[in-house]
Protein backbone atom coordinates (compact mmCIF):
# COMPACT_ATOMS: atom_id res chain seq x y z
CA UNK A 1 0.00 0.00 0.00
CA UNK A 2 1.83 3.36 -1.17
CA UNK A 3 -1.36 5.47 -0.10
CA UNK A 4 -2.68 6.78 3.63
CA UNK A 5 -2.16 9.80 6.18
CA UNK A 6 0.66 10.22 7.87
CA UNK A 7 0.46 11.30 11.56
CA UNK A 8 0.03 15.23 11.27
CA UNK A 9 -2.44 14.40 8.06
CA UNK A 10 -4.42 12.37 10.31
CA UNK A 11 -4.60 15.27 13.01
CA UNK A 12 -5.48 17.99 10.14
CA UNK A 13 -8.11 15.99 9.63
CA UNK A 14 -9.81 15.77 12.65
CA UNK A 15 -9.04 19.43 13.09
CA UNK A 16 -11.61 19.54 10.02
CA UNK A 17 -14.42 18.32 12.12
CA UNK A 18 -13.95 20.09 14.74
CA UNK A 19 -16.84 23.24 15.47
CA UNK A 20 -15.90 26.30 15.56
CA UNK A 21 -15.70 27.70 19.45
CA UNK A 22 -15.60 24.22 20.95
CA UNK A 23 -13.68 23.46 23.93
CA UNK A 24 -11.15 20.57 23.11
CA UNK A 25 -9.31 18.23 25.24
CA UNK A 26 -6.61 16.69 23.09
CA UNK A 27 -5.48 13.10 24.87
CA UNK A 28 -1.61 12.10 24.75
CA UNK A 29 0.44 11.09 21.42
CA UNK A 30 -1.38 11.92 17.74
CA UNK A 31 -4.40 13.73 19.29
CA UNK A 32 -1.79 16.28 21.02
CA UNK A 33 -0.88 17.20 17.17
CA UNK A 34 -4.32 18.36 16.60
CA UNK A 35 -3.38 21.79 18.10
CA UNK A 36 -1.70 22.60 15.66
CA UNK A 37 -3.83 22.71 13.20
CA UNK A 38 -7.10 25.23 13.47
CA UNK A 39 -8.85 26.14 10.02
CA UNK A 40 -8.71 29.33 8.80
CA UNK A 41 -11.82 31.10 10.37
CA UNK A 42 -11.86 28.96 13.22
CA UNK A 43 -11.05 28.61 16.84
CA UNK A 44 -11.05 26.45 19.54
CA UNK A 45 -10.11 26.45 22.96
CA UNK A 46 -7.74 23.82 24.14
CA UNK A 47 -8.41 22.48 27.62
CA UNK A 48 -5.45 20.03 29.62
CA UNK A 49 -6.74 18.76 32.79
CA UNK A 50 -3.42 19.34 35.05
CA UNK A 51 -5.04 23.15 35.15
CA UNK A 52 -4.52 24.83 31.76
CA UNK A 53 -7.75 26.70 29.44
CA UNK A 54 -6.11 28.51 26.10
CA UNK A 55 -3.06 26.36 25.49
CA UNK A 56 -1.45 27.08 22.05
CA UNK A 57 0.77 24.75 19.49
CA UNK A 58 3.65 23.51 20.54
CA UNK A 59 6.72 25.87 21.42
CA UNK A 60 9.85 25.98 19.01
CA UNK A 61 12.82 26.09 21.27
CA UNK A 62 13.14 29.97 21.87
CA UNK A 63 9.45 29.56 22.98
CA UNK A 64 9.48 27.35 25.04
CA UNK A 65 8.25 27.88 28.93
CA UNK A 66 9.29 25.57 31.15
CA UNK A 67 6.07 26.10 33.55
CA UNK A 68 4.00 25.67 30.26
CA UNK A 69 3.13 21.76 29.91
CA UNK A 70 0.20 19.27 29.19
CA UNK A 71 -1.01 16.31 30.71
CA UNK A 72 1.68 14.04 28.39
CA UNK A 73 4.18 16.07 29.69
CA UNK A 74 4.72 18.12 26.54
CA UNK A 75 5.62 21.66 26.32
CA UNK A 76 3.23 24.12 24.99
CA UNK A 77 2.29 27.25 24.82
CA UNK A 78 -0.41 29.74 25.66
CA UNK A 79 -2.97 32.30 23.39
CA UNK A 80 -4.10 35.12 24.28
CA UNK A 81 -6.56 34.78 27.34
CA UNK A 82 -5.07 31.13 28.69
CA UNK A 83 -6.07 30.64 32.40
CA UNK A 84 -4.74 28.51 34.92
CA UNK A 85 -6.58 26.29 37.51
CA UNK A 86 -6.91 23.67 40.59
CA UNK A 87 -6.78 20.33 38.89
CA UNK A 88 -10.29 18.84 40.64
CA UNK A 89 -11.83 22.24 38.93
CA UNK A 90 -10.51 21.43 35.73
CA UNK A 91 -12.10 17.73 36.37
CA UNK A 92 -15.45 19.41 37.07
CA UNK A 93 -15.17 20.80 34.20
CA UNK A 94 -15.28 17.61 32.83
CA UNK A 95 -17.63 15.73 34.05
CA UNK A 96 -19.43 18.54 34.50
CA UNK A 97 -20.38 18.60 30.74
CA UNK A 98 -18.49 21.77 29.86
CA UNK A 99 -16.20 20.42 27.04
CA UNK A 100 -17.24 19.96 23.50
CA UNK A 101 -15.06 17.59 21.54
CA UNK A 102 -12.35 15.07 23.07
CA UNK A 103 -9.67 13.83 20.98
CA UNK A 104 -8.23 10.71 22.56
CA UNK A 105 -5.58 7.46 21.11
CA UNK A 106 -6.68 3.97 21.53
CA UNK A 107 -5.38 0.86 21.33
CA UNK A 108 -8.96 -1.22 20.40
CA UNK A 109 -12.12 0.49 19.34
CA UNK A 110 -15.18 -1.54 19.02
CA UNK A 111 -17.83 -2.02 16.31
CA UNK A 112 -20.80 -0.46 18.99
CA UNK A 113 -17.93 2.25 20.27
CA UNK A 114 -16.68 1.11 22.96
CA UNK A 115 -13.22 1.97 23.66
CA UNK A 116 -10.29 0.25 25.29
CA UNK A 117 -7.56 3.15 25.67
CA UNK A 118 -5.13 3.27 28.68
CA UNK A 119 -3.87 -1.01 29.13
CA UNK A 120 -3.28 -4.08 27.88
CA UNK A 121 -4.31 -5.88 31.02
CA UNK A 122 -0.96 -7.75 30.60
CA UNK A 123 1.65 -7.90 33.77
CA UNK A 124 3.35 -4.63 34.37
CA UNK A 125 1.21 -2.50 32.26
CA UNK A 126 -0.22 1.09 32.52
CA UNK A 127 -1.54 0.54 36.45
CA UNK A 128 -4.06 3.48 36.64
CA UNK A 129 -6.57 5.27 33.64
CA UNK A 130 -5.80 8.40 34.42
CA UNK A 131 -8.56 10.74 33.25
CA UNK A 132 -9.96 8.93 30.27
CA UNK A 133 -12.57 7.47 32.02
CA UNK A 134 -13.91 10.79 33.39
CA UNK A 135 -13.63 12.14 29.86
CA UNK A 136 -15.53 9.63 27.83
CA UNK A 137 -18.46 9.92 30.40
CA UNK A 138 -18.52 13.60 30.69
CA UNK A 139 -17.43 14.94 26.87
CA UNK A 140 -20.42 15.00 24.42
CA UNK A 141 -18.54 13.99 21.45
CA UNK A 142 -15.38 11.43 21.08
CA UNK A 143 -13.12 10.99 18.51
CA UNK A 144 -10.35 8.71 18.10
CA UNK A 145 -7.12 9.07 16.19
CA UNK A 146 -4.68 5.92 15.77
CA UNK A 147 -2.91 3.81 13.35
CA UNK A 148 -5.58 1.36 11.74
CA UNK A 149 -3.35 -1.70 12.73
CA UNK A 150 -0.81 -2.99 14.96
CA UNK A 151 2.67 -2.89 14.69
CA UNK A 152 2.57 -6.24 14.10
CA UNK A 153 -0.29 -5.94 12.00
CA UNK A 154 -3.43 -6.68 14.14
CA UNK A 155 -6.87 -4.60 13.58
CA UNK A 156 -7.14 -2.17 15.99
CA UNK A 157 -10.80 -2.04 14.91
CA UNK A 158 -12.44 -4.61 16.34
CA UNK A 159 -16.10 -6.14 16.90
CA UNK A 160 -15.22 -6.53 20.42
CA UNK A 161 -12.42 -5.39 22.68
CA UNK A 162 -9.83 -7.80 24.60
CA UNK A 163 -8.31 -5.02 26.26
CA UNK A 164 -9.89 -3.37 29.71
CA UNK A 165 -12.57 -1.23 28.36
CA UNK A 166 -12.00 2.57 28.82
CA UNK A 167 -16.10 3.56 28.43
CA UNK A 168 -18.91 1.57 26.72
CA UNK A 169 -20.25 2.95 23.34
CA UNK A 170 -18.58 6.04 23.48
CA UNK A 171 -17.03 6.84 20.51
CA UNK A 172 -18.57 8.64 17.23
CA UNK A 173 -15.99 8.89 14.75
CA UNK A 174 -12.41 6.91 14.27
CA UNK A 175 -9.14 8.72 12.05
CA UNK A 176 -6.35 6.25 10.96
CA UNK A 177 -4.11 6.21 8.26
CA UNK A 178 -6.48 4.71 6.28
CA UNK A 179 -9.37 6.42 6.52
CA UNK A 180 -12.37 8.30 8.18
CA UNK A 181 -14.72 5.77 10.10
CA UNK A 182 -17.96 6.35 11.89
CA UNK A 183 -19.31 3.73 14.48
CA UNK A 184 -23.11 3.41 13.37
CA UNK A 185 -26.03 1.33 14.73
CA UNK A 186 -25.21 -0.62 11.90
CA UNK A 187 -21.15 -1.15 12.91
CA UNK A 188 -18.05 0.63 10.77
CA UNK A 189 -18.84 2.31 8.09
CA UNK A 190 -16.15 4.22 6.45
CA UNK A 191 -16.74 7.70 5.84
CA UNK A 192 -13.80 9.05 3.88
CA UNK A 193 -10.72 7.20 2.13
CA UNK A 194 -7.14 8.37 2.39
CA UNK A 195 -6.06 9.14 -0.65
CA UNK A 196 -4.36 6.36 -2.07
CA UNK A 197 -6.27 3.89 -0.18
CA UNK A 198 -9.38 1.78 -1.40
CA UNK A 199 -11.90 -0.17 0.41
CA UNK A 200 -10.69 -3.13 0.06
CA UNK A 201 -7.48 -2.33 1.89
CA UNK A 202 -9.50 -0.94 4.54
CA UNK A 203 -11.75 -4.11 4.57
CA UNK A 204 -8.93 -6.06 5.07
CA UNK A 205 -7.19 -4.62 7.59
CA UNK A 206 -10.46 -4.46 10.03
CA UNK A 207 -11.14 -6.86 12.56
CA UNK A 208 -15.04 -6.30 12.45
CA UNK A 209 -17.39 -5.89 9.07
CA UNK A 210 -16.94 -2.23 7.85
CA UNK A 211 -19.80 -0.72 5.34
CA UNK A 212 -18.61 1.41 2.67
CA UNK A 213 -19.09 5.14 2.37
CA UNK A 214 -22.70 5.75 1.52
């Protein structure tokens, strides 16, 4: 396959669906890359739950602020009317309802939306969820970017999850590599192809039945 997104076409992407004046809380790895990429006409206000409200792109190096960093630990910056805040507030203002649009990795999705996101379950893996939980129960809408498959190959989109389940049902709308999938009543259905890439190839590579684009 010589076609697909790479991982900052994959984040421009889901920066596409994203309303204008929502409140966003980007989750750790490719969803962090969304921020930097706001259409033209557009913004949105970045939330972090370790206390931060108006957090910018990343920093280049004569940017960067040392007291300026996300929840993954990633330097960032700050636009023009950023605030700063307890950490339980910012969790109320999560499961409060107050944030729009969630943008969260995965490591399984499921063909009903359910969503397996923070461990294996395997011996020595990731011992707590951190905030995902609290986010897929208290965002209204949740999107998912990841690779479609494994490193070794294995559908990441599946008809049910192995992994410890993250929230039941809770996701809308999947980016990978491949291509732009909604989770339906009916199951997958792709929405959008990356260019390059047919349905067959995304067929193939998902571990669940996936409807083509209507």
């Amino acid at each position: 396959m010589s076609g697909g997104w790479n991982r900052e076409q994959m984040a421009a992407r889901a920066a596409q669906d994203i309303p204008d004046g929502s409140y966003v809380n980007l989750g750790i790895g490719i969803p962090e890359l969304v921020a930097k990429f706001v259409p033209e006409g557009r913004e949105f206000i970045y939330h972090t739950e370790n206390g931060m409200l108006g957090m910018g792109p990343p920093p280049t190096d004569e940017e960067r602020d040392l007291d300026l960093m996300n929840a993954g630990k990633k330097y960032v910056t700050e636009l023009p009317g950023a605030s700063y805040f307890h950490h339980a507030d910012s969790f109320s203002m999560i499961r409060g309802g107050h944030i729009d649009v969630c943008v969260l990795g995965t490591m399984q999705v499921a063909a009903n939306g359910d969503l397996a996101n923070w461990s294996t379950g395997a011996p020595g893996a990731i011992p707590a969820v951190g905030g995902a939980m609290d986010l897929v129960q208290g965002v209204d809408r949740i999107y998912v970017i990841t690779q479609h498959t494994t490193k070794k190959g294995e559908p990441k989109l599946v008809e049910q999850c192995s992994y410890p389940l993250t929230g039941v049902g809770v996701v809308s709308r999947i980016y990978t590599d491949l291509a732009v999938v909604d989770v339906t009543p009916d199951g997958f259905r792709v929405f959008e192809l990356a260019p390059g890439v047919t349905f067959e190839e995304v067929e193939e590579k998902t571990g669940a039945p996936i409807l083509p684009a209507e």
